[in-house]
Protein backbone atom coordinates (compact mmCIF):
# COMPACT_ATOMS: atom_id res chain seq x y z
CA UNK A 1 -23.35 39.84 21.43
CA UNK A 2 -23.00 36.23 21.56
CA UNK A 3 -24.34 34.55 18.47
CA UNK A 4 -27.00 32.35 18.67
CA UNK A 5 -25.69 28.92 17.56
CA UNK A 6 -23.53 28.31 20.93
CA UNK A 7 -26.33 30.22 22.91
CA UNK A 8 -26.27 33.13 25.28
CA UNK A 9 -28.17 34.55 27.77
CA UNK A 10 -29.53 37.44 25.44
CA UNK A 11 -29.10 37.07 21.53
CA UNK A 12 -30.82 40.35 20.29
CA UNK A 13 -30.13 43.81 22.06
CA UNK A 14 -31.70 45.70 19.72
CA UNK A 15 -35.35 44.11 20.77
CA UNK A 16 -34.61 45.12 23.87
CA UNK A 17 -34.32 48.88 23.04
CA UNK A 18 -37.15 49.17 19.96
CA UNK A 19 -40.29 50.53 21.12
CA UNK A 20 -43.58 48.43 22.16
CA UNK A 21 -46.46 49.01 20.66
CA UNK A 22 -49.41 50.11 23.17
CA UNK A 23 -46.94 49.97 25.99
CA UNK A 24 -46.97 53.85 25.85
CA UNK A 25 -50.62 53.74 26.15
CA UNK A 26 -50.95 51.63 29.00
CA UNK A 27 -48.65 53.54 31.22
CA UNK A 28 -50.39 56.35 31.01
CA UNK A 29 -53.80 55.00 32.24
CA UNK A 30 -51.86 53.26 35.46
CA UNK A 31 -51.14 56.94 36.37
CA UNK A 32 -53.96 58.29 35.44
CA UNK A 33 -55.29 55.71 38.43
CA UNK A 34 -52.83 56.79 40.56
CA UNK A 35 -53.33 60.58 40.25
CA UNK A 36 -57.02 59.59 41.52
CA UNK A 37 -55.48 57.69 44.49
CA UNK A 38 -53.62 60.24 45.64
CA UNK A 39 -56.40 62.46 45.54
CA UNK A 40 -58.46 59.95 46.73
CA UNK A 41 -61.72 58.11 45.16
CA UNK A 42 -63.97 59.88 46.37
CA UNK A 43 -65.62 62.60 43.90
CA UNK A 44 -61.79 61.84 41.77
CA UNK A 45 -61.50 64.13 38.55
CA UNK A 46 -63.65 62.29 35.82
CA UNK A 47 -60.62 62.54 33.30
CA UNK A 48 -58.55 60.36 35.34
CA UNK A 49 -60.65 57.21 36.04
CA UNK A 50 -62.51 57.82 32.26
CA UNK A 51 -58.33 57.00 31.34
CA UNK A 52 -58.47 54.19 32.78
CA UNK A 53 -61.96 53.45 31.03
CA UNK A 54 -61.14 53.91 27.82
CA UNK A 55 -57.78 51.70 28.06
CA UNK A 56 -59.75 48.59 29.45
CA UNK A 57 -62.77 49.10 26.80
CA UNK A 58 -63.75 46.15 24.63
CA UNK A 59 -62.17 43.80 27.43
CA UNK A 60 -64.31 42.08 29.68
CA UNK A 61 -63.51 44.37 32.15
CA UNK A 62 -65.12 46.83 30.59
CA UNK A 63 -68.47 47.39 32.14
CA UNK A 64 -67.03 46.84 35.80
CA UNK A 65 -64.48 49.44 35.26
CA UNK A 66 -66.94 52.14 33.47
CA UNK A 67 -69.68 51.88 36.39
CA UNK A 68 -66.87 51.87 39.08
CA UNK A 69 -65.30 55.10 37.43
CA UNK A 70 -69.00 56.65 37.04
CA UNK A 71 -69.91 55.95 40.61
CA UNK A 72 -66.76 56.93 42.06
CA UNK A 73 -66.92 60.61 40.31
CA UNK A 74 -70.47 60.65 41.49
CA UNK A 75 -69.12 60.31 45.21
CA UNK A 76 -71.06 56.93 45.45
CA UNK A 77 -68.50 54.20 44.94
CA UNK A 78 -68.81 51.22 47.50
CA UNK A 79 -66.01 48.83 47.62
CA UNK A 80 -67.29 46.73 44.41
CA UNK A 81 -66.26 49.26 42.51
CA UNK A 82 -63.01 50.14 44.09
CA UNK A 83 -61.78 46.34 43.43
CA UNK A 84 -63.12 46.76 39.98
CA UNK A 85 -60.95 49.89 39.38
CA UNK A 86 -58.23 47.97 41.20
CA UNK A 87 -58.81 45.20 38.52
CA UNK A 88 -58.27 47.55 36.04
CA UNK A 89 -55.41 49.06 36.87
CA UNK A 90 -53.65 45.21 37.66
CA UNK A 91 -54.87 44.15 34.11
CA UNK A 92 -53.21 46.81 32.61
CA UNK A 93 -49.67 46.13 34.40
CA UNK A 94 -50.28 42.69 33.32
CA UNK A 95 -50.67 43.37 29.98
CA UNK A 96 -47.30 45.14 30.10
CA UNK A 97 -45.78 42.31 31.76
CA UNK A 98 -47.09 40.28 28.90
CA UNK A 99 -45.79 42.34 26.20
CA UNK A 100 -42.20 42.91 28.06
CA UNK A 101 -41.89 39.03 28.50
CA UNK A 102 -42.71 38.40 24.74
CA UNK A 103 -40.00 40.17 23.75
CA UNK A 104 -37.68 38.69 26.30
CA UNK A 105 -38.56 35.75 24.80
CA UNK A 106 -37.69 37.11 21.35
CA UNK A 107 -34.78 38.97 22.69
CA UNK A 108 -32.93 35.41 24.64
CA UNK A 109 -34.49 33.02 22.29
CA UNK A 110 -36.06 31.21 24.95
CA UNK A 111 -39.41 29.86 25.36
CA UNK A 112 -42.00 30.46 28.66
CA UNK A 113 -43.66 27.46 30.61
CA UNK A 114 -47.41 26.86 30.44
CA UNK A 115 -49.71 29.54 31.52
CA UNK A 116 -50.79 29.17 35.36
CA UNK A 117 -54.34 29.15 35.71
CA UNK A 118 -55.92 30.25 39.25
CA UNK A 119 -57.31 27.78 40.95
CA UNK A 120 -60.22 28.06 43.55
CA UNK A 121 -59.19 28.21 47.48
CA UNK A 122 -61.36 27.72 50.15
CA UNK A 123 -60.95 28.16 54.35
CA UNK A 124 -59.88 31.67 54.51
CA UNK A 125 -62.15 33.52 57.10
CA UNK A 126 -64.20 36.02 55.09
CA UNK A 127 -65.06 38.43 57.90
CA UNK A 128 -61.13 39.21 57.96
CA UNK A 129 -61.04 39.61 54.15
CA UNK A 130 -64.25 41.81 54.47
CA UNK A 131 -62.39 43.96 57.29
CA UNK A 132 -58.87 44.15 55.42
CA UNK A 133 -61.59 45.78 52.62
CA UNK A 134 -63.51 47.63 54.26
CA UNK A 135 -59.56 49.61 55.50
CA UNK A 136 -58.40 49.51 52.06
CA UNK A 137 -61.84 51.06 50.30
CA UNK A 138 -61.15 53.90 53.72
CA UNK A 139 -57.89 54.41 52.30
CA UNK A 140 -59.18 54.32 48.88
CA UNK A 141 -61.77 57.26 49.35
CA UNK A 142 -59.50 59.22 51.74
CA UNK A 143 -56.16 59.28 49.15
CA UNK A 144 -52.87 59.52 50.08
CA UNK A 145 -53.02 63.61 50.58
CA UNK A 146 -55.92 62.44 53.06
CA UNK A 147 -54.06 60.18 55.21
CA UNK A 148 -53.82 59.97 59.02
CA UNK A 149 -52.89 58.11 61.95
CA UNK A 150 -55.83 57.22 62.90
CA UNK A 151 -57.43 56.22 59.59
CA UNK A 152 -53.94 54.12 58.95
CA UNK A 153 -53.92 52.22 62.59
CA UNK A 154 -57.59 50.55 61.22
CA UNK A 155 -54.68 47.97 59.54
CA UNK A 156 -53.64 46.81 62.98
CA UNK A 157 -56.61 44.90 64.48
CA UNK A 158 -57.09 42.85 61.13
CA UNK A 159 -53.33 42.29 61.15
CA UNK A 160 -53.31 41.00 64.21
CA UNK A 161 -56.24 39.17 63.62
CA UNK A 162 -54.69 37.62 60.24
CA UNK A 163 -51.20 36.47 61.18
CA UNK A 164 -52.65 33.11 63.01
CA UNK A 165 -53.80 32.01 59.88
CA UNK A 166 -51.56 30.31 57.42
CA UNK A 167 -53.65 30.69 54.56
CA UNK A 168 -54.34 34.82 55.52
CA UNK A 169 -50.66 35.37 56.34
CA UNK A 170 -49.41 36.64 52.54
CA UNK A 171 -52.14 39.37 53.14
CA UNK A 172 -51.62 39.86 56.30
CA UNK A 173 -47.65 40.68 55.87
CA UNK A 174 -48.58 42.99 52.65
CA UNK A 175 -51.14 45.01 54.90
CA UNK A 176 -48.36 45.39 57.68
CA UNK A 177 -45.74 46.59 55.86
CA UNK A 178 -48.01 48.97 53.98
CA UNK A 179 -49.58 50.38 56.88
CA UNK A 180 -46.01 50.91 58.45
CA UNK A 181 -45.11 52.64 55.20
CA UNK A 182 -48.14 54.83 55.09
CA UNK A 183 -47.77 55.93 59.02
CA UNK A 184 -44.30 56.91 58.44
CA UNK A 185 -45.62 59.22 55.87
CA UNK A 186 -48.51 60.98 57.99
CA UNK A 187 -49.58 63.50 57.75
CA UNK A 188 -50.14 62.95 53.58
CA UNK A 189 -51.44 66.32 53.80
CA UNK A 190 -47.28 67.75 54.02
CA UNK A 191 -45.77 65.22 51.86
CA UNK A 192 -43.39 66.52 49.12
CA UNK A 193 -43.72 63.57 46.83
CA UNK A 194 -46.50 61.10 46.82
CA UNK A 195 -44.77 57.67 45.80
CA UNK A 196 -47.62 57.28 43.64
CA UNK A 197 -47.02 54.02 41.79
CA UNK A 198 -45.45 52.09 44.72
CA UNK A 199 -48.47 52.65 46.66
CA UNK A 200 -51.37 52.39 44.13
CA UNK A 201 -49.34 48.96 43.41
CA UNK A 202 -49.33 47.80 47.19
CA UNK A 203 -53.33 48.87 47.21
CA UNK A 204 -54.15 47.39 44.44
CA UNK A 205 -52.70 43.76 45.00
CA UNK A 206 -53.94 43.97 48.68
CA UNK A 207 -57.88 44.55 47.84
CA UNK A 208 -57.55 41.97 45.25
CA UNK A 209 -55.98 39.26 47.26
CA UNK A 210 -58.70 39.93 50.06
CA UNK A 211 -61.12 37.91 47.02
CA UNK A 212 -61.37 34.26 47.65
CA UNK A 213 -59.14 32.30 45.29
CA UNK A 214 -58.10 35.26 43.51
CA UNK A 215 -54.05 33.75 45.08
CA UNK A 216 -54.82 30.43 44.13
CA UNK A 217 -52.61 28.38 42.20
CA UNK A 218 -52.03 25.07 40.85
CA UNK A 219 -50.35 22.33 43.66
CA UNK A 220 -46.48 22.44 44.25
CA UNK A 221 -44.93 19.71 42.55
CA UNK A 222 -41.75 18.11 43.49
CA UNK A 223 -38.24 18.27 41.77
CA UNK A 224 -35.74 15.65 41.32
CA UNK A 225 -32.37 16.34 39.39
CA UNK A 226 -29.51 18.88 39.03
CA UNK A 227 -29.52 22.17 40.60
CA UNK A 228 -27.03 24.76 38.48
CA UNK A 229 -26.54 27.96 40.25
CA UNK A 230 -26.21 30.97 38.35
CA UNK A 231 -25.70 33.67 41.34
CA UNK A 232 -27.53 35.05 44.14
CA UNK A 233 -29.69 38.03 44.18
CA UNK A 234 -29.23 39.78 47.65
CA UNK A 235 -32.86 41.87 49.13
CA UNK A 236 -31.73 43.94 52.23
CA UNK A 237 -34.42 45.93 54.32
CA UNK A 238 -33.80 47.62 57.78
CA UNK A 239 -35.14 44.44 59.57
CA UNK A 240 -35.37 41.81 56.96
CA UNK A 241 -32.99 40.37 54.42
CA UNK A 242 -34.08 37.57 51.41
CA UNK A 243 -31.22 35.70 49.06
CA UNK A 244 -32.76 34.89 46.09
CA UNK A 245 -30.37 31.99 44.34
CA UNK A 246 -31.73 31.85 40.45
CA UNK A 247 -29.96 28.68 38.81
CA UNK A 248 -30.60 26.13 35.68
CA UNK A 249 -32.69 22.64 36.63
CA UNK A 250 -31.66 19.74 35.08
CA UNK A 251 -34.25 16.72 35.77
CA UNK A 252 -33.42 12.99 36.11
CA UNK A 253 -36.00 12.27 33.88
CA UNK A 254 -33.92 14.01 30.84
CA UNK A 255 -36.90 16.28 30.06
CA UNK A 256 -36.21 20.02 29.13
CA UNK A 257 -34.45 21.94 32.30
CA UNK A 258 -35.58 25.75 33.49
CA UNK A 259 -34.96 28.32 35.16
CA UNK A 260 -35.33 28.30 38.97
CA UNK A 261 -35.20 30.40 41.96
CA UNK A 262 -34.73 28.88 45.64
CA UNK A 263 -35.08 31.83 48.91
CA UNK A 264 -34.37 32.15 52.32
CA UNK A 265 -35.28 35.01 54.13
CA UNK A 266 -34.73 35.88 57.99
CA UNK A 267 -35.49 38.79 60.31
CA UNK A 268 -32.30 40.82 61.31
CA UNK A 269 -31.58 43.87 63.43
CA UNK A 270 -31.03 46.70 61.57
CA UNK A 271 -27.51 47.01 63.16
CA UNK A 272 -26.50 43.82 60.53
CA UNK A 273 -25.20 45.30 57.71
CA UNK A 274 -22.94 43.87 54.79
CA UNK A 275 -21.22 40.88 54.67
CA UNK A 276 -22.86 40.22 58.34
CA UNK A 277 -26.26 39.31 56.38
CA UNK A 278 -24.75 35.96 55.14
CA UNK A 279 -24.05 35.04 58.91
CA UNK A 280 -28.32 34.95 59.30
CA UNK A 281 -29.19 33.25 56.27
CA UNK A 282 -26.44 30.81 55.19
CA UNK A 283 -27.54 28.39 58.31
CA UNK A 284 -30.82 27.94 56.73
CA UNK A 285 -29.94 26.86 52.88
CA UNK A 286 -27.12 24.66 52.07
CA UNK A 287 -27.34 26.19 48.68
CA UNK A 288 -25.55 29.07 49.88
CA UNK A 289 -23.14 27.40 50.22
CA UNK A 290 -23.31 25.44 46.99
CA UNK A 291 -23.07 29.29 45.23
CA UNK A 292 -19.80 29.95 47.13
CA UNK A 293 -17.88 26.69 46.12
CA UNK A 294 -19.12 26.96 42.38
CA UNK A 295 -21.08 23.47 43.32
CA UNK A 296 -24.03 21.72 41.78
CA UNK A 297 -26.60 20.14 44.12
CA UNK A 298 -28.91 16.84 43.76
CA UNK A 299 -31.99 17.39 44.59
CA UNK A 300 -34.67 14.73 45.50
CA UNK A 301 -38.64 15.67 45.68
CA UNK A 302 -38.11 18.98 46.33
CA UNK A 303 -41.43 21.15 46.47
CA UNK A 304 -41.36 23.82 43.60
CA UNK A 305 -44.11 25.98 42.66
CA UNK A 306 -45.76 26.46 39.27
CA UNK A 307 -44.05 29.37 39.19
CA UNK A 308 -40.44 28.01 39.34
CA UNK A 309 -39.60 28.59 43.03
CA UNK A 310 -38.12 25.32 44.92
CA UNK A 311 -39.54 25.24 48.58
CA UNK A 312 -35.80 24.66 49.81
CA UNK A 313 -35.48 21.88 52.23
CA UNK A 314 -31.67 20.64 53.32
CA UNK A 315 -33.26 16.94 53.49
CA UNK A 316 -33.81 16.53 50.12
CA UNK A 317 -30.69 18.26 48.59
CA UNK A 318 -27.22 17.37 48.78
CA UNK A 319 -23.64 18.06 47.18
CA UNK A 320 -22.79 17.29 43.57
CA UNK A 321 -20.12 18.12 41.14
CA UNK A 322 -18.59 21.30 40.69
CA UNK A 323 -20.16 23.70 38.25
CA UNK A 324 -18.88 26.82 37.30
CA UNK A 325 -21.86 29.57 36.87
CA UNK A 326 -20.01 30.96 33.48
CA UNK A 327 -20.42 27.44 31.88
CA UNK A 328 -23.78 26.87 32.78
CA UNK A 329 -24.76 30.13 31.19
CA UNK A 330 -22.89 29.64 27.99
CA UNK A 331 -24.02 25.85 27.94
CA UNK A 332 -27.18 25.45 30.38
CA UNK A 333 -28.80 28.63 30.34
CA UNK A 334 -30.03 29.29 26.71
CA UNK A 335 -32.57 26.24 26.10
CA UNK A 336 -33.78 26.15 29.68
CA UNK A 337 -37.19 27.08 30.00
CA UNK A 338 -38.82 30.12 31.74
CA UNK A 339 -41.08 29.78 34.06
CA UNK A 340 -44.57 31.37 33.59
CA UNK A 341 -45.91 33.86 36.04
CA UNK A 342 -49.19 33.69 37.74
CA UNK A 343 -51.81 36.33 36.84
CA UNK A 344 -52.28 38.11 40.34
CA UNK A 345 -48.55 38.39 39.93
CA UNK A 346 -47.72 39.80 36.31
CA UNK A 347 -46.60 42.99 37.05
CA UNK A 348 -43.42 44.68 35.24
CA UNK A 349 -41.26 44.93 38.63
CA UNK A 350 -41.71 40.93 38.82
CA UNK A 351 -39.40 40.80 35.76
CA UNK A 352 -36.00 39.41 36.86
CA UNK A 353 -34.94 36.82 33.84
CA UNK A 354 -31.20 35.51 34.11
CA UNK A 355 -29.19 36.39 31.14
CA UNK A 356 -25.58 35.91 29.92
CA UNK A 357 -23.60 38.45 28.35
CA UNK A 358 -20.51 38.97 26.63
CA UNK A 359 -18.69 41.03 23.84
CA UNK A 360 -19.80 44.17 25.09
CA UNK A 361 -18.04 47.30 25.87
CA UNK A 362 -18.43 48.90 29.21
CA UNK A 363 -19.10 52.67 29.17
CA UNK A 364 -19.39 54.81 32.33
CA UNK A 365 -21.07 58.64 32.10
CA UNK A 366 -20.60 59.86 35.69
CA UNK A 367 -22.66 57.09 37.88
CA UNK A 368 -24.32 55.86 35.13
CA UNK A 369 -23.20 52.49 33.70
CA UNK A 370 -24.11 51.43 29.92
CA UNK A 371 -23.06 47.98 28.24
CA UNK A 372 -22.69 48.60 24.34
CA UNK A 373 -24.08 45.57 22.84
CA UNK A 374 -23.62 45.30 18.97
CA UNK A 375 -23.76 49.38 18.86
CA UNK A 376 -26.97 48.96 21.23
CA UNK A 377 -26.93 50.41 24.99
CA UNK A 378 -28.24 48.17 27.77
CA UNK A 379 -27.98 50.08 31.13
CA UNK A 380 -26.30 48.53 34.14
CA UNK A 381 -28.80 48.76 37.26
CA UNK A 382 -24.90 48.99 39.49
CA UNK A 383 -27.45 50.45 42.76
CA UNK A 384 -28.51 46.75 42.77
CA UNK A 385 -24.98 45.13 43.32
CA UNK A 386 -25.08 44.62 46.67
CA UNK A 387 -22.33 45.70 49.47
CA UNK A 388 -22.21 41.98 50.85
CA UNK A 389 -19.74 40.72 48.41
CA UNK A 390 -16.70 41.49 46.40
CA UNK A 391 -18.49 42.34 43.33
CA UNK A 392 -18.81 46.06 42.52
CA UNK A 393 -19.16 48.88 40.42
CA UNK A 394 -15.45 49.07 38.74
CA UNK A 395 -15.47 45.52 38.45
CA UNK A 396 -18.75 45.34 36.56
CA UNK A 397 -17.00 48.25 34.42
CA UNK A 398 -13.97 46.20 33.94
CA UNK A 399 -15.75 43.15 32.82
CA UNK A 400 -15.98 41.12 29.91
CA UNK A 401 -18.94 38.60 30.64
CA UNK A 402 -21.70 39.11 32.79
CA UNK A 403 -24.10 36.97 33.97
CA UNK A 404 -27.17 38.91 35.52
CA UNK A 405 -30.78 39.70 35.48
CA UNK A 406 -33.11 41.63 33.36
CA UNK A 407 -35.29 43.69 34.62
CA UNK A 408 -37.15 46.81 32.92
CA UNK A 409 -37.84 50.14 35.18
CA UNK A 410 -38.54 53.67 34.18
CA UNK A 411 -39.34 52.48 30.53
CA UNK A 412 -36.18 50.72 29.75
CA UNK A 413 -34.88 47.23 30.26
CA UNK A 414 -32.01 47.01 32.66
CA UNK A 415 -29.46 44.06 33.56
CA UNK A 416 -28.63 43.71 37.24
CA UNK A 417 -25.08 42.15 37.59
CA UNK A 418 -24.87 38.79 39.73
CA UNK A 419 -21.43 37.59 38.80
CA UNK A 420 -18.90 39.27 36.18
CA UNK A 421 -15.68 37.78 34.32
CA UNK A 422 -12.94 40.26 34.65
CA UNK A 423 -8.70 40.53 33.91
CA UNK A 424 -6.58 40.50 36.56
CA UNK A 425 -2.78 40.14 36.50
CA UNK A 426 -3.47 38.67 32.48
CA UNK A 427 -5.69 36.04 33.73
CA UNK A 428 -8.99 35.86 33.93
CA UNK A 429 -11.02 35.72 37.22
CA UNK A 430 -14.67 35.59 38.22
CA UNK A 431 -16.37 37.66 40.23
CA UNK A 432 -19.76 37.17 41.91
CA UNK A 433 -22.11 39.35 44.03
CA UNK A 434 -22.76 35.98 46.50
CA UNK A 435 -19.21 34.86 46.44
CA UNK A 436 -19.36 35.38 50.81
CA UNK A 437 -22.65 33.81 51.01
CA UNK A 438 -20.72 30.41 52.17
CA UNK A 439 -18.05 32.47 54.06
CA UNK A 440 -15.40 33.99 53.22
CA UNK A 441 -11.56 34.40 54.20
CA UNK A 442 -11.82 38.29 52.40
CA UNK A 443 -10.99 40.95 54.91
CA UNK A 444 -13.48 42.97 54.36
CA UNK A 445 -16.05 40.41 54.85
CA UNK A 446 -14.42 39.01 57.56
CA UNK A 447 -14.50 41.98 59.30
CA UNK A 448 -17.73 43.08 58.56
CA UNK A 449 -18.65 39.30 59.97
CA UNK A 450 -16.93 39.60 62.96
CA UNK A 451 -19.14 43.16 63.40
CA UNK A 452 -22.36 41.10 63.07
CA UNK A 453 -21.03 38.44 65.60
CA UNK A 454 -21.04 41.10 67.91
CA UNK A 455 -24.37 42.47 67.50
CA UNK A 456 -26.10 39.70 67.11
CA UNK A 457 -24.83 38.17 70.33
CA UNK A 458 -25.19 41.29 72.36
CA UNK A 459 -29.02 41.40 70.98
CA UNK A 460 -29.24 37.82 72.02
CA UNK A 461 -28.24 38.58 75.82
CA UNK A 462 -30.72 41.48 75.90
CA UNK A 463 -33.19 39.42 74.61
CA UNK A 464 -32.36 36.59 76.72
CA UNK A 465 -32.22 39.16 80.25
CA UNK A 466 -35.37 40.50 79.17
CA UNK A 467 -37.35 36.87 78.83
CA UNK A 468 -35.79 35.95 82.41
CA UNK A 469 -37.33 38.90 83.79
């Protein structure tokens, strides 16, 4: 591993494989909740929600979660008590968030921003919060064994009913997509597998966001300095697609820089695939663009959240030097500062910290992909590299740095390769997952450009025939 006087990404693997105390614990009362989910809350099996009882005892919490769990074995839980059992379960992941990102901070030797602290929010219209409830407490009692069509379309009048309103529109979009994902799944009565956690997660953070101010956060600031990219994290979904570029930010003002992230995300038909993706989103961020020239960018009041995310806006960013991403990990990346995470948001899947990486050795076991790291495995999440770039599998396996992002799933930390330093020919070349995401004179992505051209513009004219109709 890189030592820790010229800095690195990570400095201590073996944190990142010793055990964490109480984590164990913990686990097992978030699927102790979801077992009664799936079941459903109505008359639930008292061993389940006394699990998650016990595990929140002596926190103030406590009393909430005991009466919910004792009224919803009784069969007489309203929806108080759902959102406190909802509050337990979300405390819980966000103690193991906690605990994870203290010992990232051990593990990388870098330190975490201030804590975020909720502010109150006014304007949102409570009879919609009271109806997206109301569903979710339906849902709730019912379980996901006792789901329906008719009991999921309940979603779609408050949906619809939502989406006008900025300040209703995160909760909105969360309800949407998770009654899509639940009516794809009806009956629940002849599912195989219940994706328990996934959807006890998505219920959870619903019926707490439909509480006033339970969202609310501190006032975007702006930014003014150097923006560093480190690489591009690339989210594809049938009929959406979000680059996520996570970089170093230097400030004018010559205080301490941090970690960033800066997104764009579009709609796209689900006949874009690949390399085509870049086509949709690279119009909208110049930064893109920044990524695929190995450029810096000065930025100028640009918004950014409390929680490190830079409201992108082309009018206050333009061009600067040229940075390589490999130097600003080895030089940038170890004293910047993480950003903290909100507390509605502390959850262990939110866990994506940029990391450097080098001296390993690569070692692959089938599909499986393993760095060794000073006789300590780190797995290689390789399902994450995208397909809409040049980096991939035997190129991560070939590598000898690796800049990426650590993540933890399934009770182990992961790193997700965004850009990897590899031999070829005796000379050494890097190679990142958003290399395209400017364009690209590669022939796979050029043809797999060219095949979005196509679609898109023969979407357009249907589109366009069907409005002059």
């Amino acid at each position: 591993m890189v030592p820790a006087d010229p800095g690195g990404g990570v400095m201590r693997a073996d944190l990142l494989v010793d055990t964490i105390a109480d984590l164990d614990e913990a686990m097992v009362a978030v699927d102790a909740v979801d077992r009664a989910l799936a079941t459903g809350l109505l008359r639930p099996p008292l061993a389940d929600l006394a699990e998650l009882a016990d595990a929140v005892a002596g926190t103030p919490l406590s009393a909430r979660v005991a009466e919910a769990a004792e009224k919803a074995v009784a069969g007489a839980a309203a929806e108080d008590h759902f959102v406190a059992i909802a509050a337990g379960r979300t405390a819980l992941l966000g103690s193991v968030h906690d605990a994870l990102m203290t010992r990232v901070e051990e593990a990388t030797g870098r330190s975490t921003g201030e804590e975020i602290t909720p502010v109150p929010t006014g304007g949102a219209a409570p009879n919609l919060l009271d109806a997206a409830r109301s569903w979710l407490s339906d849902l709730a009692r019912a379980g996901w064994r006792g789901l329906d069509h008719d009991l999921v379309s309940g979603a779609a009048p408050v949906v619809s009913a939502m989406l006008p309103d900025p300040a209703l529109r995160r909760l909105a979009a969360l309800l949407d997509g998770f009654a899509a994902e639940l009516a794809a799944s009806c009956p629940g009565s002849a599912l195989d597998r219940v994706p328990a956690r996934r959807w006890g997660d998505l219920w959870s953070r619903a019926i707490l966001l439909t509480l006033p101010g339970v969202a609310g956060v501190p006032p975007a600031g702006t930014a003014t300095g150097r923006v560093l990219p480190l690489g591009i994290d690339l989210h594809e979904h049938a009929t959406a697609a979000q680059a996520q570029v996570h970089a170093v930010f230097e400030p004018e003002d010559g205080t301490a820089s941090r970690l960033v992230r800066a997104s764009v995300s579009v709609s796209k038909p689900d006949t874009v695939l690949g390399a085509g993706i870049w086509q949709l989103l690279r119009s909208h961020m110049s930064l893109l663009h920044a990524v695929s020239e190995g450029r810096s960018m000065e930025v100028a009041d640009m918004p950014i959240t409390a929680e490190g995310d830079l409201i992108w806006d082309d009018e206050h960013a333009r061009p600067s030097e040229p940075a390589d991403a490999f130097a600003t990990a080895r030089v940038a990346l170890p004293t910047a500062t993480m950003p903290a995470t909100a507390p509605v948001d502390r959850h262990p899947a939110r866990i994506a910290v940029p990391v450097f990486l080098e001296g390993y050795a690569a070692e692959k076991d089938d599909d499986a992909l393993a760095f060794t790291i000073a006789g300590h495995r780190l797995a290689v999440d390789i399902d994450r590299v995208p397909s809409a770039g040049p980096l991939t599998p035997e190129a991560v396996a070939a590598s000898t740095a690796c800049i990426g992002l650590l993540r933890w799933d399934a009770g182990t930390f992961s790193v997700q390769p965004l850009a990897v330093e590899t031999t070829v020919r005796k000379k050494t070349v890097t190679v990142q997952a958003g290399a395209w995401a400017g364009g690209t004179t590669d022939k796979a992505g050029v043809k797999a450009e060219k095949a979005a051209t196509g679609a898109t513009a023969a979407l357009r004219e249907r589109a366009g025939r069907l409005l002059r109709k």
